[in-house]
Protein backbone atom coordinates (compact mmCIF):
# COMPACT_ATOMS: atom_id res chain seq x y z
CA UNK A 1 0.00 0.00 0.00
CA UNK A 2 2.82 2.41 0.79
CA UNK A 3 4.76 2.12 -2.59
CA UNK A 4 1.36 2.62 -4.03
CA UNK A 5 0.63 6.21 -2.58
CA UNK A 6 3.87 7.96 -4.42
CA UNK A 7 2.13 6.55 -7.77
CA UNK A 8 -0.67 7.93 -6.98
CA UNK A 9 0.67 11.19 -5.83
CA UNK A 10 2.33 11.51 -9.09
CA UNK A 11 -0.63 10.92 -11.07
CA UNK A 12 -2.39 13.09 -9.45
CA UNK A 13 -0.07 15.98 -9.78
CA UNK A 14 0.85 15.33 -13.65
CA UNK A 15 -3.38 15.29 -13.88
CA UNK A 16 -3.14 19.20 -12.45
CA UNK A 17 0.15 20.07 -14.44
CA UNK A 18 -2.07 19.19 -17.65
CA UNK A 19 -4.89 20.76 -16.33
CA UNK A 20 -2.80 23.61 -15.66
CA UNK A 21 -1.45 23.68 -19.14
CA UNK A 22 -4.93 23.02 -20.79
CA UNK A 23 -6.20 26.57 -19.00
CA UNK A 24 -3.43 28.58 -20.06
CA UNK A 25 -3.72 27.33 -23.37
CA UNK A 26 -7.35 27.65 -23.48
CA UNK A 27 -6.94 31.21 -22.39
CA UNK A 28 -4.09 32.52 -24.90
CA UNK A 29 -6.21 30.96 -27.77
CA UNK A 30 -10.33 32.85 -26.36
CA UNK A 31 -7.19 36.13 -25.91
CA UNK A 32 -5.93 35.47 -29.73
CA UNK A 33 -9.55 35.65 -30.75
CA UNK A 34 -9.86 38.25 -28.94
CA UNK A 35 -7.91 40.76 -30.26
CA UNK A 36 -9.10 39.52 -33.58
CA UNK A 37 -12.42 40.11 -32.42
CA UNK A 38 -11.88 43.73 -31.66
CA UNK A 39 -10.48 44.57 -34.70
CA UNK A 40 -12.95 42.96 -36.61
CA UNK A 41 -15.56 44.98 -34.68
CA UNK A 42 -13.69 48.74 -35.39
CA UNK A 43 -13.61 48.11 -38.23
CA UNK A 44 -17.24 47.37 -39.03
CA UNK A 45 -18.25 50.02 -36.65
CA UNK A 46 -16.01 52.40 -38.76
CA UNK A 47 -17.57 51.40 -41.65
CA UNK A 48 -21.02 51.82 -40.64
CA UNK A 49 -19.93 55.30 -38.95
CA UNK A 50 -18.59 56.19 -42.41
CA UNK A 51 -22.14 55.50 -44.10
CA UNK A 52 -24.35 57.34 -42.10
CA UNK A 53 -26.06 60.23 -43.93
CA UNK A 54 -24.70 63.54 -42.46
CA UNK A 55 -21.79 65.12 -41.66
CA UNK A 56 -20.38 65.45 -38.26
CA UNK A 57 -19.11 69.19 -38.62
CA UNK A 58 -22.89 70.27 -39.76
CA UNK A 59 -24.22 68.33 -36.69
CA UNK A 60 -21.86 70.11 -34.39
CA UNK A 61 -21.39 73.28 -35.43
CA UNK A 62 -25.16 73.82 -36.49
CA UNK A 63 -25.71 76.66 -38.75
CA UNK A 64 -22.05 78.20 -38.62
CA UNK A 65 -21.38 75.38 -40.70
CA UNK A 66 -23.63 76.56 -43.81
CA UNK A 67 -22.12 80.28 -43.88
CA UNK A 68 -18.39 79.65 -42.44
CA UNK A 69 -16.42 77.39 -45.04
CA UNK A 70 -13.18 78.10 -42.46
CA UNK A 71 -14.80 77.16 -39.89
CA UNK A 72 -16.05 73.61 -41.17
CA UNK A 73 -12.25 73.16 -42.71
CA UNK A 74 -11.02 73.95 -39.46
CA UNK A 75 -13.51 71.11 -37.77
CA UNK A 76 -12.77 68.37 -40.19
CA UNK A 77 -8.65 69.14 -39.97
CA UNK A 78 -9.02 69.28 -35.90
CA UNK A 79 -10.75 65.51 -36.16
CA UNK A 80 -9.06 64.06 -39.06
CA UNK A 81 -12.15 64.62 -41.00
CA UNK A 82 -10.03 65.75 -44.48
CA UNK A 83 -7.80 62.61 -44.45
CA UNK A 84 -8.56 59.76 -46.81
CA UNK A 85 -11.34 56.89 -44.74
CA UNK A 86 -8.39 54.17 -44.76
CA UNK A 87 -5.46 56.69 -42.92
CA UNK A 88 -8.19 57.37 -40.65
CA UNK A 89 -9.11 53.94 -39.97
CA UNK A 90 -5.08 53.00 -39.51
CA UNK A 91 -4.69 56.09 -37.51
CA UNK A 92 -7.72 55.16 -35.01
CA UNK A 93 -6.00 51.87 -34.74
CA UNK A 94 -2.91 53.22 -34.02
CA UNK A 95 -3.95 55.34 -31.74
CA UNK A 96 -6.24 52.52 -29.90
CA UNK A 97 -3.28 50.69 -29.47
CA UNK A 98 -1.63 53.24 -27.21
CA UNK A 99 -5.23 53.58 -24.77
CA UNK A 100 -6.11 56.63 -26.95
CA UNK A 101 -9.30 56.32 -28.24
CA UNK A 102 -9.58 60.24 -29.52
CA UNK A 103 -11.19 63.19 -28.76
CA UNK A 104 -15.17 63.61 -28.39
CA UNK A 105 -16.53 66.01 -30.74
CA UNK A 106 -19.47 66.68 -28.21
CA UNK A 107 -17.93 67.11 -24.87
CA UNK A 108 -14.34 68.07 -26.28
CA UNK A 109 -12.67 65.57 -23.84
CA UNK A 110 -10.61 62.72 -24.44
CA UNK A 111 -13.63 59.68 -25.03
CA UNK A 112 -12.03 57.61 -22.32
CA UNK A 113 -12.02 59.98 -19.86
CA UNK A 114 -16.05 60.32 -20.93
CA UNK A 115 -16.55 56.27 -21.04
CA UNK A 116 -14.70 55.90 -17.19
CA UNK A 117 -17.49 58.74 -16.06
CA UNK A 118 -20.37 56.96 -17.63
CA UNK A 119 -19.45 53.32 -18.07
CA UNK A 120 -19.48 52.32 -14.30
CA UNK A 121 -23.21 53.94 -13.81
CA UNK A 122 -24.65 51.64 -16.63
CA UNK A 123 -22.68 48.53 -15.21
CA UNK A 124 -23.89 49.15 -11.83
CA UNK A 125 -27.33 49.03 -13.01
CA UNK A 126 -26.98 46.07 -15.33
CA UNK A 127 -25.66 44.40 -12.54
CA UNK A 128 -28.23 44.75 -9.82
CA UNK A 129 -30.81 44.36 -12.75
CA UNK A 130 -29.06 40.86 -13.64
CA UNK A 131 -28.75 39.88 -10.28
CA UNK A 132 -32.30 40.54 -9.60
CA UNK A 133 -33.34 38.38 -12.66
CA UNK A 134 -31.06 35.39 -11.89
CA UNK A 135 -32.76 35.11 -8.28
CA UNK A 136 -36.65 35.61 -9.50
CA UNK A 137 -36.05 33.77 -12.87
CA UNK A 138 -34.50 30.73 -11.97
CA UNK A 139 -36.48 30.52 -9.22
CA UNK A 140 -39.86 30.88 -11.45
CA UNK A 141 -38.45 29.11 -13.26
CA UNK A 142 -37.61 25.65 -11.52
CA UNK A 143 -41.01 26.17 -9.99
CA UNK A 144 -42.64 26.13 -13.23
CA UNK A 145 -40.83 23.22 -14.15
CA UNK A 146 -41.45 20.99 -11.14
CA UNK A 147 -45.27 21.80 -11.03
CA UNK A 148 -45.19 20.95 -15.12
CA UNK A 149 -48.53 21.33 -16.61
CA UNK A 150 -50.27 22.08 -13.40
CA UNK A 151 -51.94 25.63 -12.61
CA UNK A 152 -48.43 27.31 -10.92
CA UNK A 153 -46.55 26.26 -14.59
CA UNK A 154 -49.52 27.79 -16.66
CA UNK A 155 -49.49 30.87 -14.52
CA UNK A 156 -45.64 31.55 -14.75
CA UNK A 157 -45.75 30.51 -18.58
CA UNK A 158 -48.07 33.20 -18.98
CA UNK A 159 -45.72 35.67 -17.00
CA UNK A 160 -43.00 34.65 -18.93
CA UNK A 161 -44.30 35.22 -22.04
CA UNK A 162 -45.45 38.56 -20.82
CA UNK A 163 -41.93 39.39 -19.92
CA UNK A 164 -40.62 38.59 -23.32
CA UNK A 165 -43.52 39.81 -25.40
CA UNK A 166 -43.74 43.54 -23.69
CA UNK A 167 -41.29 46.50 -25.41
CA UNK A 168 -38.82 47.74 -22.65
CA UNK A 169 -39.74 51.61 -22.80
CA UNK A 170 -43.27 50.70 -22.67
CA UNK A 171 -42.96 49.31 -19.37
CA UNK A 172 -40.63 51.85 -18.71
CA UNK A 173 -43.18 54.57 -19.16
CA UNK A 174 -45.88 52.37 -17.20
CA UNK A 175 -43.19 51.75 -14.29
CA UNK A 176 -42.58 55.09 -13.97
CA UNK A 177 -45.89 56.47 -14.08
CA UNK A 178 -47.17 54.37 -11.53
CA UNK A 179 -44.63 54.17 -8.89
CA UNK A 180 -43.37 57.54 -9.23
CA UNK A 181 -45.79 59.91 -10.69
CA UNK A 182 -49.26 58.28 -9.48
CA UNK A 183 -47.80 56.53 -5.98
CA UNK A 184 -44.49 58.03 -5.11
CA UNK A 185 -43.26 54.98 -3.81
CA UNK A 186 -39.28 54.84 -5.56
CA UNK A 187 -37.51 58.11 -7.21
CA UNK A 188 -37.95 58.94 -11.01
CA UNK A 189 -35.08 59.60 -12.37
CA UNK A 190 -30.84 60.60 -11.76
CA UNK A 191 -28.60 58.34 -9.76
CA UNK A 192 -29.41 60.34 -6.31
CA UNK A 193 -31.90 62.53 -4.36
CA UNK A 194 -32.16 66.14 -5.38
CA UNK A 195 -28.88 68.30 -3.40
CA UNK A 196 -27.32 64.80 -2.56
CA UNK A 197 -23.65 65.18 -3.28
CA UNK A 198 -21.62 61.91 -4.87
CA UNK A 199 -19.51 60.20 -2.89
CA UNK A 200 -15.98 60.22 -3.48
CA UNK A 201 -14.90 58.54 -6.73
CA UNK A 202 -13.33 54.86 -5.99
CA UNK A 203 -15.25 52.96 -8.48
CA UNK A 204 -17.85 54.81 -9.93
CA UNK A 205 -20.47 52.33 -8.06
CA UNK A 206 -22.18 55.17 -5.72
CA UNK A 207 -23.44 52.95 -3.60
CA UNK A 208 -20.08 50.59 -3.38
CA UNK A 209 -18.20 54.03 -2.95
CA UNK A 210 -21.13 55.79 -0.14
CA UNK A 211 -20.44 52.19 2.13
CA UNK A 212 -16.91 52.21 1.76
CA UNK A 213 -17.01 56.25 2.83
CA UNK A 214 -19.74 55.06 5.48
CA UNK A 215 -21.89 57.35 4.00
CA UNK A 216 -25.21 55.29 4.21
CA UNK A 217 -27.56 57.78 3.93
CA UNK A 218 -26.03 58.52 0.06
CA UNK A 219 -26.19 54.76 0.06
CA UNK A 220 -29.24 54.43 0.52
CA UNK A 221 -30.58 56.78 -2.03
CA UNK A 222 -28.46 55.78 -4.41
CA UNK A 223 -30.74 52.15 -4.19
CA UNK A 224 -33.76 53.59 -4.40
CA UNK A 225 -32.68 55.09 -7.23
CA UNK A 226 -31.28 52.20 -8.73
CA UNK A 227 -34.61 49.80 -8.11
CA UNK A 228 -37.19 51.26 -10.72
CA UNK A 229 -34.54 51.56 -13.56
CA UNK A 230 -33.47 47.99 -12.74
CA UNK A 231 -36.72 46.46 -12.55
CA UNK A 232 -37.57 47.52 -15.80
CA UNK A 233 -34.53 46.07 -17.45
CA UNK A 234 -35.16 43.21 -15.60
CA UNK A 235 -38.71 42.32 -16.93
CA UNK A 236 -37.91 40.93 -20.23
CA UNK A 237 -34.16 38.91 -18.84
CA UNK A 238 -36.81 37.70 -16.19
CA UNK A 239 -39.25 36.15 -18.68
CA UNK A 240 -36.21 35.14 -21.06
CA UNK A 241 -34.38 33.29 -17.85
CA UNK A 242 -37.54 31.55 -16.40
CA UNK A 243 -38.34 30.23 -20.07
CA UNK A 244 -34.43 28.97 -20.16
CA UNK A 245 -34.58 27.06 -16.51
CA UNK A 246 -37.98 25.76 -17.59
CA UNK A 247 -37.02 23.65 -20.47
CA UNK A 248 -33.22 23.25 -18.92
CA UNK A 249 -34.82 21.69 -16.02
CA UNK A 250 -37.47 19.33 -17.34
CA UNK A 251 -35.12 17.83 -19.51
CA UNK A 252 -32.71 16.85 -16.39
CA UNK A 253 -35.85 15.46 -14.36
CA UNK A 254 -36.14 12.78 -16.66
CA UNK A 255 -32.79 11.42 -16.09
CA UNK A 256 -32.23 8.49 -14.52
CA UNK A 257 -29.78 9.58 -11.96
CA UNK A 258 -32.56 12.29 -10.56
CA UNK A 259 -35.02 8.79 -10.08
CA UNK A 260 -32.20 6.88 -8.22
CA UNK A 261 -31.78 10.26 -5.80
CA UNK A 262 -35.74 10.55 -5.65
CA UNK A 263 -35.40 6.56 -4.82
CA UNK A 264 -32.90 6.45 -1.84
CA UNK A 265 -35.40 8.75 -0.37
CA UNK A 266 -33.61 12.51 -0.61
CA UNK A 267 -35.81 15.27 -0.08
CA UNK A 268 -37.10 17.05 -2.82
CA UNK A 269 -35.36 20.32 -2.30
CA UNK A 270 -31.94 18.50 -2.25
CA UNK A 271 -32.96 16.59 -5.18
CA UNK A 272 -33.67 19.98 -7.27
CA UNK A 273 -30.41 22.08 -5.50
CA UNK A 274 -27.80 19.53 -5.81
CA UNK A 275 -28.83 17.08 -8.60
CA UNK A 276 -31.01 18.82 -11.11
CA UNK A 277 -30.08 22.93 -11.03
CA UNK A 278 -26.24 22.42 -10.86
CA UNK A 279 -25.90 20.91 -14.33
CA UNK A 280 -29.12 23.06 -15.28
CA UNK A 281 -26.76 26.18 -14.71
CA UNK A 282 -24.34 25.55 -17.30
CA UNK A 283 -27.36 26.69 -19.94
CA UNK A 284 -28.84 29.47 -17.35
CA UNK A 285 -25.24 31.09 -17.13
CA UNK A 286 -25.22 31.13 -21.38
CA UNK A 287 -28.34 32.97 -21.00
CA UNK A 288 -27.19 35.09 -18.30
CA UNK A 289 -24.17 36.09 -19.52
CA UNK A 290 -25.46 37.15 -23.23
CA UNK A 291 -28.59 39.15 -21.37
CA UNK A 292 -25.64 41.02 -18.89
CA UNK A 293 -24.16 42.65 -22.53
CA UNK A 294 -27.46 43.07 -23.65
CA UNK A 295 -28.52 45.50 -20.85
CA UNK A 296 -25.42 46.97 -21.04
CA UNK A 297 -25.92 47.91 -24.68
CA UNK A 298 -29.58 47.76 -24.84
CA UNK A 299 -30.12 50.32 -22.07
CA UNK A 300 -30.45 53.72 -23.94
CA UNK A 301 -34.46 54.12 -23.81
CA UNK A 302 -34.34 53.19 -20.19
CA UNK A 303 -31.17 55.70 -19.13
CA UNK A 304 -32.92 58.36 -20.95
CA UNK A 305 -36.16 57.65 -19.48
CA UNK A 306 -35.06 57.50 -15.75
CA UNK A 307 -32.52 60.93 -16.70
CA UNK A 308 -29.63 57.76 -15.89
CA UNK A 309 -26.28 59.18 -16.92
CA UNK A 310 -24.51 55.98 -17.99
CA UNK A 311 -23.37 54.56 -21.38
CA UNK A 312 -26.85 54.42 -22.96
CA UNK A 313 -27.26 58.17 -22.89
CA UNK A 314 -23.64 59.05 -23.97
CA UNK A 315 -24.45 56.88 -26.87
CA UNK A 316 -27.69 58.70 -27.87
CA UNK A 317 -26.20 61.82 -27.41
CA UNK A 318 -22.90 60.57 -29.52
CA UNK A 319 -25.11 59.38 -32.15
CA UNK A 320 -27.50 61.94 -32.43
CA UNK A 321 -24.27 64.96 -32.72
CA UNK A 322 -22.33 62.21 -35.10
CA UNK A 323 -19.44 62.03 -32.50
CA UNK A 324 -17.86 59.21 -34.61
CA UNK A 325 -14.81 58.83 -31.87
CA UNK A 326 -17.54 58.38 -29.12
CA UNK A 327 -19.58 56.30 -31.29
CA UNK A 328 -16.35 53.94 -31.84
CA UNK A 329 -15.77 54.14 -28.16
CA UNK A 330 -19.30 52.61 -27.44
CA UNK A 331 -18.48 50.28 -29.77
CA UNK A 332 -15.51 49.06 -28.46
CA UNK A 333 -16.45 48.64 -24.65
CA UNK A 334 -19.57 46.90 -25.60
CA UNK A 335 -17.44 44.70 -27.50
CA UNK A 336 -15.11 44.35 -24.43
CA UNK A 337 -17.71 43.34 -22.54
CA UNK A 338 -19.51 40.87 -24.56
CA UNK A 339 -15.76 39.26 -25.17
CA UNK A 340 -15.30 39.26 -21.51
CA UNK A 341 -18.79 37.72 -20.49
CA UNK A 342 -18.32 35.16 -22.96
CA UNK A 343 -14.79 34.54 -21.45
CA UNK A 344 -15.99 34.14 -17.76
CA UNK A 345 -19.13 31.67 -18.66
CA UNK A 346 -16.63 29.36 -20.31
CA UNK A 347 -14.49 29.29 -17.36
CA UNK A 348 -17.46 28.81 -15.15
CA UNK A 349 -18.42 25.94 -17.22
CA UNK A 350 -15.79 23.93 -16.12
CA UNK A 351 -16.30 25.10 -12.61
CA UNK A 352 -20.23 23.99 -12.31
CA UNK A 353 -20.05 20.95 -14.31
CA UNK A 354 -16.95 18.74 -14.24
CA UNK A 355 -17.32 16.50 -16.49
CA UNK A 356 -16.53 19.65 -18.95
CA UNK A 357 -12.75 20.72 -19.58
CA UNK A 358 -11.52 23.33 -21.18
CA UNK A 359 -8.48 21.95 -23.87
């Protein structure tokens, strides 16, 4: 038995080395594609900026533009405007290499000095409106499945739907009628009360920066002001998730490793928890993480609804002056961010289920 254990001890650490070496290559081949990713992206997002009707000097220098040929020249050489599409392309490039990712036309500051002021306010509320929709959808959800085709299922199947079917600034509007205008039971708009000052900038998340200044009473409106924006991004990821842990966990109650736990005599809510959601989660965190870049990108209507300064309204406003730098800035952090979501749900994969590894 003794000369056994150094075999096994070896085995078991050349079964982590290769492990080890199966991560690392994993992750330098999702980073390879990264990058290849991006580029694609800019470049397609370039493109499209390139064949929108208008020009950017008319849309920011309004009627000065018509009567003042100087001034437009001088617009178009300040921005690169005058320089063949491809230099300008190879130049942005260039320049995004470096962290530069040019000047906004609108705001006249550098655009990632704009996207670190507005970025962290939209991912704050796509994460507490995620979070929110992982703990009432999968729940829904599992409950719909185990009561299959009994009243509680037809119910939720009907709220689901809902969820899905309903356009996101309609409920918007409806949300924020009702509990702010008719009831006056959350705040309507902004990321804090009237007079409120911010707290000091650590991360941009007020209320992770008001509790690490102790500053609870900033905290605390900064929740409130996060819970009717959040809710309504959360209606339609809500109906989409519950859908999702519906059919992912029917299909595992049939197995026949669920009947031999239901047959040793487990309790039902062990059953569900350990043997039927955690391989049901590899297909909820797909889900998951595709909605998370979806509300980060998909929030405009919402932000400018609830007055929410975050990336959503920076891109309206980009789009609507034809700031093509900040408009390629959007582009590239919602990129980023899809990239990285993607990323961190293959990793997690391998951490839910282990029968999956990642070579």
């Amino acid at each position: 038995m003794s000369s056994a254990n150094p075999t096994a001890a070896a085995s078991g650490a050349g079964q982590r080395a290769r492990s080890g070496r199966g991560l690392l290559r994993f992750l330098a081949r999702r980073l390879a594609a990264a990058v290849l990713l991006c580029a694609g992206i800019t470049l397609v997002a370039f493109v499209l900026t390139q064949l929108v009707p208008g020009d950017p000097a008319t849309a920011n220098l309004g009627q000065r533009a018509i009567g003042d040929p100087a001034a437009v020249a001088a617009f178009r050489a300040k921005y690169g405007l005058d320089r063949p599409v491809p230099l300008q392309y190879l130049t942005y490039l260039g320049n995004l290499l470096q962290g530069n990712l040019g000047m906004s036309q609108q705001s006249h500051r550098a655009v990632a000095q704009d996207l670190a002021e507005y970025v962290p306010a939209t991912i704050e509320l796509a994460l507490f409106a995620i979070v929110l929709s992982l703990l009432v959808g999968v729940a829904l959800g599992v409950v719909a499945a185990v009561n299959r085709d009994r009243w509680p299922d037809q119910v939720l199947r009907v709220v689901s739907l809902g969820g899905v079917s309903m356009p996101t600034f309609w409920v918007a509007l409806v949300a924020f009628y009702l509990l702010f205008f008719k009831f006056g039971l959350l705040p309507g708009g902004g990321r804090l009360d009237p007079g409120m000052n911010a707290p000091p900038h650590l991360t941009g998340f007020y209320t992770v920066d008001a509790a690490l200044g102790g500053q609870w009473d900033v905290w605390w409106s900064a929740v409130r002001h996060l819970v009717l924006p959040s809710l309504v991004l959360a209606v339609y990821t809500v109906g989409m998730l519950m859908r999702f842990t519906r059919a992912s966990v029917l299909e595992i109650l049939g197995n026949d490793y669920v009947r031999a736990a239901r047959a040793k005599g487990l309790p039902e809510r062990v059953v569900i928890m350990r043997h039927v959601l955690r391989p049901a989660m590899v297909a909820i965190i797909t889900v998951a993480g595709v909605a998370f870049g979806s509300l980060l990108s998909g929030a405009v209507l919402v932000e400018n609804i609830f007055s929410w300064p975050g990336l959503g309204q920076y891109a309206y406003h980009s789009a609507v002056n034809l700031d093509l730098p900040a408009i390629m800035g959007v582009s590239v952090v919602v990129a980023a961010v899809y990239i990285v979501m993607n990323l961190l749900v293959d990793l997690l994969y391998g951490v839910i289920d282990p029968r999956i590894r990642l070579t």
